[in-house]
PDB file of N, CA and C in Angstrom:
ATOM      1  N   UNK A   1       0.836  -1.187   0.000  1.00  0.00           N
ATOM      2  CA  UNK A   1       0.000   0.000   0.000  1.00  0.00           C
ATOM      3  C   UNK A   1       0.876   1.245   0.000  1.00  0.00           C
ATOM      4  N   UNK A   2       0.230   2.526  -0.372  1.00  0.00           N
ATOM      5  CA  UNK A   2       1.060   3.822  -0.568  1.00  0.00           C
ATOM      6  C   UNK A   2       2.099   3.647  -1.389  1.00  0.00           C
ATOM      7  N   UNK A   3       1.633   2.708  -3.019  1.00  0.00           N
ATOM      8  CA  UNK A   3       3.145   2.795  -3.627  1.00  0.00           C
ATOM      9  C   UNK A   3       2.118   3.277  -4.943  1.00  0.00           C
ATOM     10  N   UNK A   4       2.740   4.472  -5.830  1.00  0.00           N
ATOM     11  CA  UNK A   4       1.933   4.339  -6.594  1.00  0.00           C
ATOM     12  C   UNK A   4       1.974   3.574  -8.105  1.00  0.00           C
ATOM     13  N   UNK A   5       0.927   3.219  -8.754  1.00  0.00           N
ATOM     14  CA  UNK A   5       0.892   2.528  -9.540  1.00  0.00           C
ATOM     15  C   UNK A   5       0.037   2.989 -10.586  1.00  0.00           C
ATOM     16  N   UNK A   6      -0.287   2.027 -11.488  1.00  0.00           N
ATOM     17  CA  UNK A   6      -1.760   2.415 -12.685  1.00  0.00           C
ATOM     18  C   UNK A   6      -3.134   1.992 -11.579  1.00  0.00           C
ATOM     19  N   UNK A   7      -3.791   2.748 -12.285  1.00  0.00           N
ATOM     20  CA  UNK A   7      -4.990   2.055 -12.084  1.00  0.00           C
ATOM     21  C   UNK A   7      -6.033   0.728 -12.190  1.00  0.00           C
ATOM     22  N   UNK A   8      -5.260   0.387 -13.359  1.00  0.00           N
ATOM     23  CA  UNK A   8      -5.728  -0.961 -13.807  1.00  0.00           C
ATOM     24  C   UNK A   8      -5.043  -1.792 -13.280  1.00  0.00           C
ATOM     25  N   UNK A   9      -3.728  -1.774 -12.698  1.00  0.00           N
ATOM     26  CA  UNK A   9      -3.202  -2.956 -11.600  1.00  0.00           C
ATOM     27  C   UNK A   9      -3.719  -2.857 -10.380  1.00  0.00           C
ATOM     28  N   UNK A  10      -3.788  -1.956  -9.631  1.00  0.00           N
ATOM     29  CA  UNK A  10      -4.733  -2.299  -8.283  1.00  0.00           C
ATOM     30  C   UNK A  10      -6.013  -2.838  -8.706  1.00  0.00           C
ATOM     31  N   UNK A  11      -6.823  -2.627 -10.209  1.00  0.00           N
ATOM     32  CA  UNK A  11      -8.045  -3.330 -10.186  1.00  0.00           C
ATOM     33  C   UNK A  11      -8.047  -4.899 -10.666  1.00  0.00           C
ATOM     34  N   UNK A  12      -6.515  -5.118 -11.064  1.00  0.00           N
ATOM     35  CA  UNK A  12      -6.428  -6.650 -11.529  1.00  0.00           C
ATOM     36  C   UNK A  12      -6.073  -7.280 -10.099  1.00  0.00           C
ATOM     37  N   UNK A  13      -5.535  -5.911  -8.957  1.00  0.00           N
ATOM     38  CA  UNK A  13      -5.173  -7.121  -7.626  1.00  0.00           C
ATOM     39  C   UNK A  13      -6.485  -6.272  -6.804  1.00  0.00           C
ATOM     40  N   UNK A  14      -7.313  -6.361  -6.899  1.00  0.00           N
ATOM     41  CA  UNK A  14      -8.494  -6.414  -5.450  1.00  0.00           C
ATOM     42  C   UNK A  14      -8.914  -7.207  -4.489  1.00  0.00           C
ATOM     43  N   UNK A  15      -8.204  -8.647  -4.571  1.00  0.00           N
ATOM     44  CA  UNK A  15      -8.706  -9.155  -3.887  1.00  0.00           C
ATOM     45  C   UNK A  15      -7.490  -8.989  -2.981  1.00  0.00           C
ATOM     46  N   UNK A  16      -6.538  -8.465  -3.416  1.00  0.00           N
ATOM     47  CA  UNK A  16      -4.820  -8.856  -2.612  1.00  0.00           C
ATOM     48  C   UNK A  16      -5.110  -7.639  -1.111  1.00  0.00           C
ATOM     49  N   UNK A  17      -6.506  -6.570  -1.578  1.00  0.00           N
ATOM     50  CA  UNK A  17      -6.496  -5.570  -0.550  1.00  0.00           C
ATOM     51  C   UNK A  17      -7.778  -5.335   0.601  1.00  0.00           C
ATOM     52  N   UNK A  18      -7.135  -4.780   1.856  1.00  0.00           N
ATOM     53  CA  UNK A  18      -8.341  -5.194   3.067  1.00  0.00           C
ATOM     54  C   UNK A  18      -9.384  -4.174   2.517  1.00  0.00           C
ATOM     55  N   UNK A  19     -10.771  -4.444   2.263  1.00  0.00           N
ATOM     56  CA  UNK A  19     -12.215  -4.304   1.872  1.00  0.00           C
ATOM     57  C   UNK A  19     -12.395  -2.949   2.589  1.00  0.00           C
ATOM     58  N   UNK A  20     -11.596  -2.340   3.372  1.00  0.00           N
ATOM     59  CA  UNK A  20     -12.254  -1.090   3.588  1.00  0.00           C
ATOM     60  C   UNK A  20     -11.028  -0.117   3.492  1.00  0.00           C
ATOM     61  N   UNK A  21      -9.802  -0.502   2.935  1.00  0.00           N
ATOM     62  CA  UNK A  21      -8.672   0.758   2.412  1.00  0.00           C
ATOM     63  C   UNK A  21      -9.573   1.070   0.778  1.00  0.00           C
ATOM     64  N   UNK A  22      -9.236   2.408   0.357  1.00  0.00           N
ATOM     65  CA  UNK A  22      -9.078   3.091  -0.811  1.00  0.00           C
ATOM     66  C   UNK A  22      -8.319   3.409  -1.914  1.00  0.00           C
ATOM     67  N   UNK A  23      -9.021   3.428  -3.168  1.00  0.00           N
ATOM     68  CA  UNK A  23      -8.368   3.937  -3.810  1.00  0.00           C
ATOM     69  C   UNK A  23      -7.922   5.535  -3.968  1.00  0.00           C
ATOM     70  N   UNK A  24      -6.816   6.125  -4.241  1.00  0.00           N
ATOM     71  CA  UNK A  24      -6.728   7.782  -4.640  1.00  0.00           C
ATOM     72  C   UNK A  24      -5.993   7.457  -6.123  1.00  0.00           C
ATOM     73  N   UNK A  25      -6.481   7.582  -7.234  1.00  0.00           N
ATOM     74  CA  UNK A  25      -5.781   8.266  -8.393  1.00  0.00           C
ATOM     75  C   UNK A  25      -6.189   9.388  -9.071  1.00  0.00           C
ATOM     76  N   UNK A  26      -5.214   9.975  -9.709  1.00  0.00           N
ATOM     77  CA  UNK A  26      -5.212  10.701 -10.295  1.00  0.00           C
ATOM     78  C   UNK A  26      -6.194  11.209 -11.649  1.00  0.00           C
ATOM     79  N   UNK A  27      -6.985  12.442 -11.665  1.00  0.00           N
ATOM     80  CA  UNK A  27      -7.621  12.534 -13.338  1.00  0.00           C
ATOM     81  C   UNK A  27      -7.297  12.951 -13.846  1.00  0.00           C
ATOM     82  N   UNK A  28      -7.974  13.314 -14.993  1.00  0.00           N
ATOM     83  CA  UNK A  28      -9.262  12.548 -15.567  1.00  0.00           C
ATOM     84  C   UNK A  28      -8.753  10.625 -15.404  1.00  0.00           C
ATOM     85  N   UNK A  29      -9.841  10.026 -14.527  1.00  0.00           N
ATOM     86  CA  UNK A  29     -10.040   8.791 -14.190  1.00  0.00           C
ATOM     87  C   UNK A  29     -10.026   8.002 -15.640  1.00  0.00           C
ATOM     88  N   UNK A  30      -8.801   7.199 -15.393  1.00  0.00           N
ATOM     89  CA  UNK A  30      -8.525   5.956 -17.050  1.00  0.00           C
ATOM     90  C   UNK A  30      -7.953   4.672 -16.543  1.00  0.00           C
ATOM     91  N   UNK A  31      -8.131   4.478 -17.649  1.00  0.00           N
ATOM     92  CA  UNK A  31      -7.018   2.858 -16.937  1.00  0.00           C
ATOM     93  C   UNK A  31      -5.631   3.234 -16.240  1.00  0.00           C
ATOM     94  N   UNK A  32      -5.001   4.008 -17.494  1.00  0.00           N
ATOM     95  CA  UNK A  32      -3.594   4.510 -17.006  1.00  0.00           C
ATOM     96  C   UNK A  32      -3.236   5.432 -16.318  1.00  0.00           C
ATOM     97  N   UNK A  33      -4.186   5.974 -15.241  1.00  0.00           N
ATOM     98  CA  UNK A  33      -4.197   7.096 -14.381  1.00  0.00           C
ATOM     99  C   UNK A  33      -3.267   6.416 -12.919  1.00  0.00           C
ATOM    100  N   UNK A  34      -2.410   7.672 -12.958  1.00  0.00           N
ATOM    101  CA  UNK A  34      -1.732   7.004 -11.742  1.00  0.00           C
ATOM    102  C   UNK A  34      -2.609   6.691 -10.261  1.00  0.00           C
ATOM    103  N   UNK A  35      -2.412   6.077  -9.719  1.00  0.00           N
ATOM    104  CA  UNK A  35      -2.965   5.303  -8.044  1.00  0.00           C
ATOM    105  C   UNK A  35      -2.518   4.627  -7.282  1.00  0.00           C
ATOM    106  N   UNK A  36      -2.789   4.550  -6.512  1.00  0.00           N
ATOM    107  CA  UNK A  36      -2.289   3.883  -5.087  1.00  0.00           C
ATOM    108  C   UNK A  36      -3.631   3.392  -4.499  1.00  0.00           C
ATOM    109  N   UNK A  37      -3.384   2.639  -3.276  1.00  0.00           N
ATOM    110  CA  UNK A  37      -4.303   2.099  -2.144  1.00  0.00           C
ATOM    111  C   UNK A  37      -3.872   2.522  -0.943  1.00  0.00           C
ATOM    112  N   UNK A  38      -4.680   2.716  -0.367  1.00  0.00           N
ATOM    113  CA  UNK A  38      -3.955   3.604   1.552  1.00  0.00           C
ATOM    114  C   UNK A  38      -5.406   3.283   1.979  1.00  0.00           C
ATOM    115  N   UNK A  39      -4.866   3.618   3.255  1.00  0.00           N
ATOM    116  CA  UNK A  39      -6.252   3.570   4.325  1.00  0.00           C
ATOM    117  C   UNK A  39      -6.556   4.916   4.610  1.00  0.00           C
ATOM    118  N   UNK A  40      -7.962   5.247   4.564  1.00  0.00           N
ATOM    119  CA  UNK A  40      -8.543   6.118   4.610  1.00  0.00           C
ATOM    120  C   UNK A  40      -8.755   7.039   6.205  1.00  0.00           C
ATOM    121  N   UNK A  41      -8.216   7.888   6.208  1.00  0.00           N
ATOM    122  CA  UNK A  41      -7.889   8.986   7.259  1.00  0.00           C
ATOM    123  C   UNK A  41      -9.676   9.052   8.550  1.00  0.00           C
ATOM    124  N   UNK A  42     -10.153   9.228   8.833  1.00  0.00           N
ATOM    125  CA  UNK A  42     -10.865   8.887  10.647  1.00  0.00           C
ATOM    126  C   UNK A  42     -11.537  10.197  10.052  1.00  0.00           C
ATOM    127  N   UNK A  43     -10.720  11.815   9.814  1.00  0.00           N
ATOM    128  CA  UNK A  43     -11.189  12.625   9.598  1.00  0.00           C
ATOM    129  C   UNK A  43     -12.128  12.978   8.118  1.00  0.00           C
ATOM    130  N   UNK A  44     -11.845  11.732   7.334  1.00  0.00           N
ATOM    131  CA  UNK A  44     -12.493  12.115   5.854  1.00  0.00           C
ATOM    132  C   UNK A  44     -11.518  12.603   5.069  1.00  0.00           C
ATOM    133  N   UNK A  45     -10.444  13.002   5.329  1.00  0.00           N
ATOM    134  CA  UNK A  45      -9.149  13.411   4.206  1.00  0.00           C
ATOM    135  C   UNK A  45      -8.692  12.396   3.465  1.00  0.00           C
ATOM    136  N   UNK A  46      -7.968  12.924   2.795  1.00  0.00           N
ATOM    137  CA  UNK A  46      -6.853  11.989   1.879  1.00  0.00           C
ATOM    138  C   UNK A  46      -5.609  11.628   2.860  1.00  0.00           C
ATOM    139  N   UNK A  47      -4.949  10.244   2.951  1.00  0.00           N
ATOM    140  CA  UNK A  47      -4.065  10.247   3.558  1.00  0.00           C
ATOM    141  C   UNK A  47      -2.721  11.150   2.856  1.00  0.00           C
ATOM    142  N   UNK A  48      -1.478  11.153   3.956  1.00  0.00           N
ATOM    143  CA  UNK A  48      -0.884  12.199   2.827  1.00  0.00           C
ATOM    144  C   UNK A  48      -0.207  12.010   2.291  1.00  0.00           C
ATOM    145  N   UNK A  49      -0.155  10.519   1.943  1.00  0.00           N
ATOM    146  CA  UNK A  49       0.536   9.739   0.508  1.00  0.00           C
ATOM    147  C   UNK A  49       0.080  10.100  -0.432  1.00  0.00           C
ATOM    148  N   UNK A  50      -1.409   9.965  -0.519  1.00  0.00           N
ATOM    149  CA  UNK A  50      -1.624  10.111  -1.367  1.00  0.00           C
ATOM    150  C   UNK A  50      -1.936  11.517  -1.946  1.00  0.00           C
ATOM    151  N   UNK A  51      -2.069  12.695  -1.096  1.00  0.00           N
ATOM    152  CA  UNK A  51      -2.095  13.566  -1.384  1.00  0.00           C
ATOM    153  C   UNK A  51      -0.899  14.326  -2.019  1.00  0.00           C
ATOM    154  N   UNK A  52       0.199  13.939  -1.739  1.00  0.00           N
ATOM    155  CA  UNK A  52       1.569  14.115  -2.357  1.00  0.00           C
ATOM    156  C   UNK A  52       1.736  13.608  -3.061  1.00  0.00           C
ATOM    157  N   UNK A  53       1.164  12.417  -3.702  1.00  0.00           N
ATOM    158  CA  UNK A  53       1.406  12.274  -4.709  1.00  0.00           C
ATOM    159  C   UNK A  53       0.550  12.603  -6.082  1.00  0.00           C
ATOM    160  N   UNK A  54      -0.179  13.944  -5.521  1.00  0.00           N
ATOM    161  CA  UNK A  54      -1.204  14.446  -6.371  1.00  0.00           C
ATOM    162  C   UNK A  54      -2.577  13.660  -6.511  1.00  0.00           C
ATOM    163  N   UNK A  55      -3.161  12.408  -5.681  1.00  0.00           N
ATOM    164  CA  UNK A  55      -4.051  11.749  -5.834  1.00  0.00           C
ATOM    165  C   UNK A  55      -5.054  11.700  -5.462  1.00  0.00           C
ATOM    166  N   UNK A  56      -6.326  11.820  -6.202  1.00  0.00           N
ATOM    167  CA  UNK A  56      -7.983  12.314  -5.427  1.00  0.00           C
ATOM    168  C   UNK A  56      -8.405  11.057  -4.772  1.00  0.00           C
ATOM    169  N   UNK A  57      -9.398  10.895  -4.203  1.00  0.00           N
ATOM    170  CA  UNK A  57     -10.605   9.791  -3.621  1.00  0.00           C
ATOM    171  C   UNK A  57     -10.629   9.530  -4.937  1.00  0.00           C
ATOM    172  N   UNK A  58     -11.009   8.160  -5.148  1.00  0.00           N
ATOM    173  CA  UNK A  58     -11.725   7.000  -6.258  1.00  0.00           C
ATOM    174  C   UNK A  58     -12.991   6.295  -5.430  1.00  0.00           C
ATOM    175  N   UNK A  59     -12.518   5.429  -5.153  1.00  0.00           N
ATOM    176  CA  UNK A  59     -13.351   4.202  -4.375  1.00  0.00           C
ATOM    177  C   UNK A  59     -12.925   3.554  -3.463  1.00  0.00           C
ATOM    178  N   UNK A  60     -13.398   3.317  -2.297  1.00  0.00           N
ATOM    179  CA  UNK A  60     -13.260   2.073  -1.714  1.00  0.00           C
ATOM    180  C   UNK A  60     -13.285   0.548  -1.913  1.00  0.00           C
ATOM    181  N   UNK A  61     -12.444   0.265  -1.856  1.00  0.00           N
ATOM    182  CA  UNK A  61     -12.599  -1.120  -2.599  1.00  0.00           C
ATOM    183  C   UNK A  61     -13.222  -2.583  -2.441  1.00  0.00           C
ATOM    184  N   UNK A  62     -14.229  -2.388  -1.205  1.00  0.00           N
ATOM    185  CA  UNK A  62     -15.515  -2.961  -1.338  1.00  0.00           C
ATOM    186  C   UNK A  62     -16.656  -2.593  -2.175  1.00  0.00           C
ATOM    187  N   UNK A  63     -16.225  -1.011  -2.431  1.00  0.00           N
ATOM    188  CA  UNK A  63     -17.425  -0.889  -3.427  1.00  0.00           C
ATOM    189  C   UNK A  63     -16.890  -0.717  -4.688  1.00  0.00           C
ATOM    190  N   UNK A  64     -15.327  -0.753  -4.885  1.00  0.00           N
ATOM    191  CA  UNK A  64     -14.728  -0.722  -6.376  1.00  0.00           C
ATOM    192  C   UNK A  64     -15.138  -2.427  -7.019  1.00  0.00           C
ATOM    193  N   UNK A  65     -15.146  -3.339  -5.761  1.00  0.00           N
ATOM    194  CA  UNK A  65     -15.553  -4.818  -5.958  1.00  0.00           C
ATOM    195  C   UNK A  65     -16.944  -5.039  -6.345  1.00  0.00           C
ATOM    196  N   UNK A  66     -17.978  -4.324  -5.544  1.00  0.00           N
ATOM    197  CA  UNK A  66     -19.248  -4.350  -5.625  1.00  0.00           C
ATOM    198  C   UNK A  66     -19.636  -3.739  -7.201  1.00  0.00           C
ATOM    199  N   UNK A  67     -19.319  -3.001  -7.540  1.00  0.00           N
ATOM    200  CA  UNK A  67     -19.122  -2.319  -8.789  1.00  0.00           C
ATOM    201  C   UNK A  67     -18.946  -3.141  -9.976  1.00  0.00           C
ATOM    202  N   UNK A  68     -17.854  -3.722  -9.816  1.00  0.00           N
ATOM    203  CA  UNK A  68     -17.190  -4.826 -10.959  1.00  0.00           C
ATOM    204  C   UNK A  68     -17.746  -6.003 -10.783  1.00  0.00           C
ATOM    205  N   UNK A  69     -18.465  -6.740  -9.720  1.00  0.00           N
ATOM    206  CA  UNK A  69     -19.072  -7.666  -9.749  1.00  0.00           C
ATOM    207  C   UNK A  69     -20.552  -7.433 -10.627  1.00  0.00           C
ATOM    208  N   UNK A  70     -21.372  -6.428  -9.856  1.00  0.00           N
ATOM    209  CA  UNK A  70     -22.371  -6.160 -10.693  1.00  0.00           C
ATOM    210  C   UNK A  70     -22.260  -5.583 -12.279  1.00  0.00           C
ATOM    211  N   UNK A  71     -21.163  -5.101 -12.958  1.00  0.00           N
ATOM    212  CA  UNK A  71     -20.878  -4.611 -14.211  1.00  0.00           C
ATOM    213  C   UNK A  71     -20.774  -5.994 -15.268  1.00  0.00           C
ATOM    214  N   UNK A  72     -19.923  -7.041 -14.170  1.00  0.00           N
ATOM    215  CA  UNK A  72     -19.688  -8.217 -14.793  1.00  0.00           C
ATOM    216  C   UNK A  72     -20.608  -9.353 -15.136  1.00  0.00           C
ATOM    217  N   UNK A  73     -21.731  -8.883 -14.561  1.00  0.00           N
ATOM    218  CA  UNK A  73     -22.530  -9.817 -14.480  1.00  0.00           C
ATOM    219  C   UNK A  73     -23.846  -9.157 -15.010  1.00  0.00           C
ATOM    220  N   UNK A  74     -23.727  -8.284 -15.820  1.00  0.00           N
ATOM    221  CA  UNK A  74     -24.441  -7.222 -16.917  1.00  0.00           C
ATOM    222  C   UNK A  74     -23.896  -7.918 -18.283  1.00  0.00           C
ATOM    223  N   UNK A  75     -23.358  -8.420 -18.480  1.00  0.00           N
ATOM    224  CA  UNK A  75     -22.300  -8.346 -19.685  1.00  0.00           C
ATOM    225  C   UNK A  75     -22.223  -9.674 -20.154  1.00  0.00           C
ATOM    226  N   UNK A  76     -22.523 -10.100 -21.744  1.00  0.00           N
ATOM    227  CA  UNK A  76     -22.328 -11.386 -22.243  1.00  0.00           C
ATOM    228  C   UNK A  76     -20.369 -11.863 -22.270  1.00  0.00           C
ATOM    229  N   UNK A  77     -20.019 -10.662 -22.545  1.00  0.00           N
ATOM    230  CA  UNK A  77     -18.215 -11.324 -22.914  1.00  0.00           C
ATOM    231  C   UNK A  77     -17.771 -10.481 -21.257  1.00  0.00           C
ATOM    232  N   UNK A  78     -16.800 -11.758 -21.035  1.00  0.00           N
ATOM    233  CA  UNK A  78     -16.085 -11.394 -20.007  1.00  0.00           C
ATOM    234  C   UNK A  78     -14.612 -10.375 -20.469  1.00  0.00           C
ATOM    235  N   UNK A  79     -14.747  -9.196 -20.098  1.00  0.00           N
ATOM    236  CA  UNK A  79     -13.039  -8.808 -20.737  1.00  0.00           C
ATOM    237  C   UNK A  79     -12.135  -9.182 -20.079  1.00  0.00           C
ATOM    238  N   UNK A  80     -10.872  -9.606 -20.496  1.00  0.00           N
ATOM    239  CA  UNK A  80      -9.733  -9.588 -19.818  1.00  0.00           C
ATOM    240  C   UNK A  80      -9.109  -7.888 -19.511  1.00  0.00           C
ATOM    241  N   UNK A  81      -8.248  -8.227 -17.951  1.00  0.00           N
ATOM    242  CA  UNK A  81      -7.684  -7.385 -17.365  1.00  0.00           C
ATOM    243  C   UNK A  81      -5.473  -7.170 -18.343  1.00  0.00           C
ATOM    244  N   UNK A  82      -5.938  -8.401 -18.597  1.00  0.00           N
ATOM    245  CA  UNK A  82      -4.348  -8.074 -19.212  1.00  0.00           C
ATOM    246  C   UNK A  82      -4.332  -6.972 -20.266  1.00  0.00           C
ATOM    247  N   UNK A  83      -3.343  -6.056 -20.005  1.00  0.00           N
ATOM    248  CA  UNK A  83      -3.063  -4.904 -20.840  1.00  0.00           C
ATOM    249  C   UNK A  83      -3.974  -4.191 -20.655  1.00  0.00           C
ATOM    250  N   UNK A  84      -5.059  -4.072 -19.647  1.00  0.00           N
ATOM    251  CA  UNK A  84      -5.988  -3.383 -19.560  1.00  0.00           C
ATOM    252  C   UNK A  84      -7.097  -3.401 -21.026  1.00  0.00           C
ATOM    253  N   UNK A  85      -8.305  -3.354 -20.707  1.00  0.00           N
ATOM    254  CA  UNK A  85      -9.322  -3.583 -21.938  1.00  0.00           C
ATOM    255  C   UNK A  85      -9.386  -2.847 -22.948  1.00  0.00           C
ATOM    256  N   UNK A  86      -9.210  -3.685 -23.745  1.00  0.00           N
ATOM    257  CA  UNK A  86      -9.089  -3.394 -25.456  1.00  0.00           C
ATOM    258  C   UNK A  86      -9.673  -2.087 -25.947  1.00  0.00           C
ATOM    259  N   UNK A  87      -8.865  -1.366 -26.875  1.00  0.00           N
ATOM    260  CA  UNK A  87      -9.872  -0.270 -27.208  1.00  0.00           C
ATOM    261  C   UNK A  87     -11.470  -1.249 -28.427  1.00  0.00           C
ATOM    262  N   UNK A  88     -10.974  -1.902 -28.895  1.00  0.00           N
ATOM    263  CA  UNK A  88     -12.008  -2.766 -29.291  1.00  0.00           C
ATOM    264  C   UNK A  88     -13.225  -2.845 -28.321  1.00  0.00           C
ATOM    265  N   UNK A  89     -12.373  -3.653 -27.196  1.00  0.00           N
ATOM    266  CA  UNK A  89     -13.522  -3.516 -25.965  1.00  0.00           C
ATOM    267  C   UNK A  89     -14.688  -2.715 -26.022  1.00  0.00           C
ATOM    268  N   UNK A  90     -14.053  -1.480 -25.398  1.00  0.00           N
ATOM    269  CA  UNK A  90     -14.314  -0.411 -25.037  1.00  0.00           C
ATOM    270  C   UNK A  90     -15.195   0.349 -26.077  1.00  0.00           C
ATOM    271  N   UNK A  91     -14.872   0.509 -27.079  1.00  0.00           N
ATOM    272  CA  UNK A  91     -15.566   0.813 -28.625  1.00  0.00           C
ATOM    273  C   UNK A  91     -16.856  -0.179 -28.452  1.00  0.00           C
ATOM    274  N   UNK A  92     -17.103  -1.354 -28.316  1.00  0.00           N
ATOM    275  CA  UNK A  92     -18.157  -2.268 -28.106  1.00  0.00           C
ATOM    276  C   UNK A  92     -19.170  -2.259 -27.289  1.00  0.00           C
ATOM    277  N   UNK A  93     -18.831  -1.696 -26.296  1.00  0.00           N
ATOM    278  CA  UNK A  93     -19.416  -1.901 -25.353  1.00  0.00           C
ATOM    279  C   UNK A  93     -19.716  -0.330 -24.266  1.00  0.00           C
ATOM    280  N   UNK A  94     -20.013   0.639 -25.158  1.00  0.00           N
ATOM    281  CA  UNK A  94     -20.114   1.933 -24.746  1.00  0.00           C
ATOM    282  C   UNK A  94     -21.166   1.985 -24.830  1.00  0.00           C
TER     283      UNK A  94
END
């Protein structure tokens, strides 16, 4: 936690993180937007990892899970996470 990364790798590892730390990346929100995971501050702030490293609130990642479970289960094709989803994908399914 507090290292930053893409966005689309903390969402290929969600299960690797405890259900009530956060995400903070950076926008406009993309796959390749920088992020991290930290635990979320008592007062409602950004911790100040992530704030130094320029990074807003995203999601919590019980509900970044809750999210992707219900999206996934909307959907006839499963996408893969490798390389992050296809602009094909994405073009398809807008």
């Amino acid at each position: 936690m507090g290292k930053v990364g893409r966005l689309i790798e903390i969402v290929e590892r969600l299960s690797e993180f405890d259900e009530y730390d956060t995400i903070y990346a950076s926008e406009p929100w993309t796959e390749d937007s920088d992020a991290m995971v930290a635990t979320g501050l008592d007062t409602g702030r950004s911790p100040p990892e992530a704030v130094e490293a320029g990074l807003e609130y995203f999601l919590e990642i019980h509900i970044c899970r809750e999210v992707i479970e219900g999206w996934l289960a909307s959907i006839k094709e499963k996408p893969s996470l490798a390389g992050g989803l296809s602009k094909d994908y994405r073009i398809r399914h807008q």
